[in-house]
C-alpha atoms as a PDB file:
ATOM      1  CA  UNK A   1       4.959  -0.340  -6.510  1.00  0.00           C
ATOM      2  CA  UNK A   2       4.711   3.465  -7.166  1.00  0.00           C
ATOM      3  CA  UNK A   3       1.188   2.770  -8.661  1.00  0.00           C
ATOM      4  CA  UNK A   4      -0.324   0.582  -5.591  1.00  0.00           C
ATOM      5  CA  UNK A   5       0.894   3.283  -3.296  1.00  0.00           C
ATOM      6  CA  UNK A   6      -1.031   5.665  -5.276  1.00  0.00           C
ATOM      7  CA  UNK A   7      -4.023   3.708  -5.373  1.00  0.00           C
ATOM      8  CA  UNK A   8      -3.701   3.038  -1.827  1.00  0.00           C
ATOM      9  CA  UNK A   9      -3.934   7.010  -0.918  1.00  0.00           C
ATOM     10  CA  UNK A  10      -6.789   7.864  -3.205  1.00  0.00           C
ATOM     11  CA  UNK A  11      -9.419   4.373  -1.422  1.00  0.00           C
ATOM     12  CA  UNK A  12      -7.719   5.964   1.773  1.00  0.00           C
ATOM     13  CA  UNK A  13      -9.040   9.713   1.116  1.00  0.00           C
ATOM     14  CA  UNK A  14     -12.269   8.364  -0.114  1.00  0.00           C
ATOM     15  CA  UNK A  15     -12.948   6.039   2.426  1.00  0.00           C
ATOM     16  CA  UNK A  16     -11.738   8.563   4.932  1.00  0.00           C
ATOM     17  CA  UNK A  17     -13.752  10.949   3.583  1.00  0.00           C
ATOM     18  CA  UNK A  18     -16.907   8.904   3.772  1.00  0.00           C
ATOM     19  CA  UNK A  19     -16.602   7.773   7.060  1.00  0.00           C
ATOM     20  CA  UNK A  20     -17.306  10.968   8.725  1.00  0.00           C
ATOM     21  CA  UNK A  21     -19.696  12.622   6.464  1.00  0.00           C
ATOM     22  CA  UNK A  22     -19.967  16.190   9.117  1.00  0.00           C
ATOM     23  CA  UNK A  23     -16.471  16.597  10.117  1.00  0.00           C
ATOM     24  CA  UNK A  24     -15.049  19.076   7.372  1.00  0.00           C
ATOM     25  CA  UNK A  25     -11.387  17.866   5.857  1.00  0.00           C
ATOM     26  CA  UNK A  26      -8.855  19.662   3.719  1.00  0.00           C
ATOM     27  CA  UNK A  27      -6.337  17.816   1.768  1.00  0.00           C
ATOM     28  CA  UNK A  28      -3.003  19.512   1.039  1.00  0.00           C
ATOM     29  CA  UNK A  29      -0.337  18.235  -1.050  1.00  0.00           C
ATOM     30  CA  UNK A  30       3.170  20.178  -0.384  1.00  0.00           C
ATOM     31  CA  UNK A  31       4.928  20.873  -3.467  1.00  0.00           C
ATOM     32  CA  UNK A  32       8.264  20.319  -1.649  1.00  0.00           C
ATOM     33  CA  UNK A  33       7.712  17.137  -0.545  1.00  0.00           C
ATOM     34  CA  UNK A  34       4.997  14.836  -2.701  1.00  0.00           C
ATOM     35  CA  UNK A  35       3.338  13.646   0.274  1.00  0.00           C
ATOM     36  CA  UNK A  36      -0.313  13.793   1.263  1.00  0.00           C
ATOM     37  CA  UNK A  37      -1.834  15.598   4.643  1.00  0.00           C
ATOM     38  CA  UNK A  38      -5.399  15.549   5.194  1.00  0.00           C
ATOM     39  CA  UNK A  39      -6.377  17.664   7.767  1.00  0.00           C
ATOM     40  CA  UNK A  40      -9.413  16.896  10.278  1.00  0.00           C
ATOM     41  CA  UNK A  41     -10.494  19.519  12.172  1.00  0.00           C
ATOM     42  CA  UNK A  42     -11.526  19.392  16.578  1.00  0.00           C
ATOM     43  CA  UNK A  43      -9.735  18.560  19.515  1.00  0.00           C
ATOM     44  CA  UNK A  44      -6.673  16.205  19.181  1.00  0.00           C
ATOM     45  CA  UNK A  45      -4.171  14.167  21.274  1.00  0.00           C
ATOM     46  CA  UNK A  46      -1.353  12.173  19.848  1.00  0.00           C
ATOM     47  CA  UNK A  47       0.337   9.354  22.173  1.00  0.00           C
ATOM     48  CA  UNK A  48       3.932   9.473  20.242  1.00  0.00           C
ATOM     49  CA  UNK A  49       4.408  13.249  20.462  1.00  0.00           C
ATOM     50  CA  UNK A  50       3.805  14.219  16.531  1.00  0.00           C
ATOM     51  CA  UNK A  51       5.431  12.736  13.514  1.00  0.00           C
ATOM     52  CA  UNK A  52       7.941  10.267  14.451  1.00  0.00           C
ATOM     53  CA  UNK A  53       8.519   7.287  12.116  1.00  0.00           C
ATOM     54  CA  UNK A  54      10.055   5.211  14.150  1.00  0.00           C
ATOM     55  CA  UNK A  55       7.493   4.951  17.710  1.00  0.00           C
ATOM     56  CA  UNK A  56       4.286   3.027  16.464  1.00  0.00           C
ATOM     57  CA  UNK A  57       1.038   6.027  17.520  1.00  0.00           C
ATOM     58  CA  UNK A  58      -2.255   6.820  17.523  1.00  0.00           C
ATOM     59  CA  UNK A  59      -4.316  10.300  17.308  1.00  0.00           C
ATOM     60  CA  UNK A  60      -7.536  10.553  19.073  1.00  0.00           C
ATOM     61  CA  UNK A  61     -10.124  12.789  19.930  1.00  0.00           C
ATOM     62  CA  UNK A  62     -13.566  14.304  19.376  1.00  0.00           C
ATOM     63  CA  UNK A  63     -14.630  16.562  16.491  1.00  0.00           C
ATOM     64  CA  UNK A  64     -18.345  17.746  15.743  1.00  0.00           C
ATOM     65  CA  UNK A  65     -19.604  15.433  18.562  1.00  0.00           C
ATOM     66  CA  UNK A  66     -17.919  12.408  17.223  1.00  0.00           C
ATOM     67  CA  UNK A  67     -15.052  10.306  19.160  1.00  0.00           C
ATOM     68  CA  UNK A  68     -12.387   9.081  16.867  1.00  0.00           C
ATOM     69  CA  UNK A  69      -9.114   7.228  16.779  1.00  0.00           C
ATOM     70  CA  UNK A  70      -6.355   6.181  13.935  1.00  0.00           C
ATOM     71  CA  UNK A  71      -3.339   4.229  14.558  1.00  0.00           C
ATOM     72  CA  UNK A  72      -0.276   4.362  12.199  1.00  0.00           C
ATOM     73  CA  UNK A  73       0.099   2.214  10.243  1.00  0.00           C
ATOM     74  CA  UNK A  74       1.495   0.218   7.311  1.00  0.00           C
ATOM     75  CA  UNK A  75      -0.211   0.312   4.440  1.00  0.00           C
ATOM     76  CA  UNK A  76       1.905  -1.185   1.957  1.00  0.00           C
ATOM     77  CA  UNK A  77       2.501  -4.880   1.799  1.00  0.00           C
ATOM     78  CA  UNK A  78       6.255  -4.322   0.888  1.00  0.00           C
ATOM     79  CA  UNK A  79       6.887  -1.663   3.947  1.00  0.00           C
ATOM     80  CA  UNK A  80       8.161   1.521   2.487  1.00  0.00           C
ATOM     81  CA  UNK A  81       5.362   3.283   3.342  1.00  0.00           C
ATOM     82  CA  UNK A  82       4.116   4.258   6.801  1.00  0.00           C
ATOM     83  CA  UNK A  83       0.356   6.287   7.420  1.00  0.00           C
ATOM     84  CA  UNK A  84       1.468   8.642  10.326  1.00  0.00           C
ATOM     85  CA  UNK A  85      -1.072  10.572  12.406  1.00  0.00           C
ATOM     86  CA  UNK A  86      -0.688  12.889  14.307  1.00  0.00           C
ATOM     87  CA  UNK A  87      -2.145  16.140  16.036  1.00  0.00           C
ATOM     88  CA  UNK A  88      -1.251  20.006  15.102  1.00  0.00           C
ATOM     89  CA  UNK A  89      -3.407  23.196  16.244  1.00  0.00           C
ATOM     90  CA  UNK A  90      -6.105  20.796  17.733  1.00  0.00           C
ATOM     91  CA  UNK A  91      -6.665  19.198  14.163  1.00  0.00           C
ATOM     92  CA  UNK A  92      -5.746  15.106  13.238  1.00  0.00           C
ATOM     93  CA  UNK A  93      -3.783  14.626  10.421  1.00  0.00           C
ATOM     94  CA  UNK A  94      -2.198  12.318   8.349  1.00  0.00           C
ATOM     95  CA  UNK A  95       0.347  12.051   6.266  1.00  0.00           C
ATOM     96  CA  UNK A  96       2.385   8.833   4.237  1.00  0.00           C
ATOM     97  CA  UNK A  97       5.559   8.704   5.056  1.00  0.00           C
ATOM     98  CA  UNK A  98       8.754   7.088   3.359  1.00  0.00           C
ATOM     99  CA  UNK A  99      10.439   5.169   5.477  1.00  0.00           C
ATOM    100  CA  UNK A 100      14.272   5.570   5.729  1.00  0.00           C
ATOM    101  CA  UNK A 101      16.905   3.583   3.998  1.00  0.00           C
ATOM    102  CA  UNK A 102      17.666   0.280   5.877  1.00  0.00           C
ATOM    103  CA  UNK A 103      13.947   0.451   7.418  1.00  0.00           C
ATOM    104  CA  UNK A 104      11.204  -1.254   7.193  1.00  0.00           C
ATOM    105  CA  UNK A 105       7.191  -0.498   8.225  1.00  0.00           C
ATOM    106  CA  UNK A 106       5.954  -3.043  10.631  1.00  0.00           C
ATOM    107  CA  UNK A 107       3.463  -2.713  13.653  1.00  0.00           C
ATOM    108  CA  UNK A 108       2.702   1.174  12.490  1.00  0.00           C
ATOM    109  CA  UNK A 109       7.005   2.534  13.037  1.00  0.00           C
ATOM    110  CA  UNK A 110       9.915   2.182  10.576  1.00  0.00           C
ATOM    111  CA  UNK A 111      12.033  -0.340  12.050  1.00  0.00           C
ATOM    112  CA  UNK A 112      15.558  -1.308  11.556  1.00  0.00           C
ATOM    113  CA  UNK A 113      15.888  -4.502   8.942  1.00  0.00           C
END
């Protein structure tokens, strides 16, 4: 399971990467934590107010002339894993999040199972 989720995160930072060939992006990997952030710089707006598991979101905006939007979401079969986005300092990030014992990802949030 450990190794899909891996593979998943690398096809998503290349892909991601690929798909918007001018906007710069940094990827960060906190010690503390494990998980992945890749930062996208411009103008941002996040409909569930930042990183919160358990409210299904999106982050929007524009950056270097070009409109975007990514919706959280599950990217794991199994549902440990959910892709939060989510806005800070004008920039979209992203980052995988575990969800919480007795939760499941489904429809982009951590719900109750």
């Amino acid at each position: 399971m450990v190794f899909w989720a891996v593979v998943f995160i690398v096809l998503f930072l290349i892909i991601a990467g690929c798909k918007k060939s001018e906007v710069s992006s940094e990827t960060q990997t906190p010690a503390s934590t494990g998980n992945v952030v890749q930062t996208i710089k411009g103008g941002c707006e996040d409909s569930d107010g930042g990183i919160t598991a358990e409210k299904a979101g999106k982050a929007s905006g524009a950056a270097n002339g070009q409109e975007y939007v990514y919706y959280d979401n599950c990217p794991v079969i199994r549902g440990e894993f959910l892709m939060e986005y989510y806005c800070e300092d004008g920039e979209s990030k992203s980052q995988n999040v575990r969800c919480p014992t007795g939760t499941k990802c489904l429809g982009g949030a951590c719900r109750k199972i």
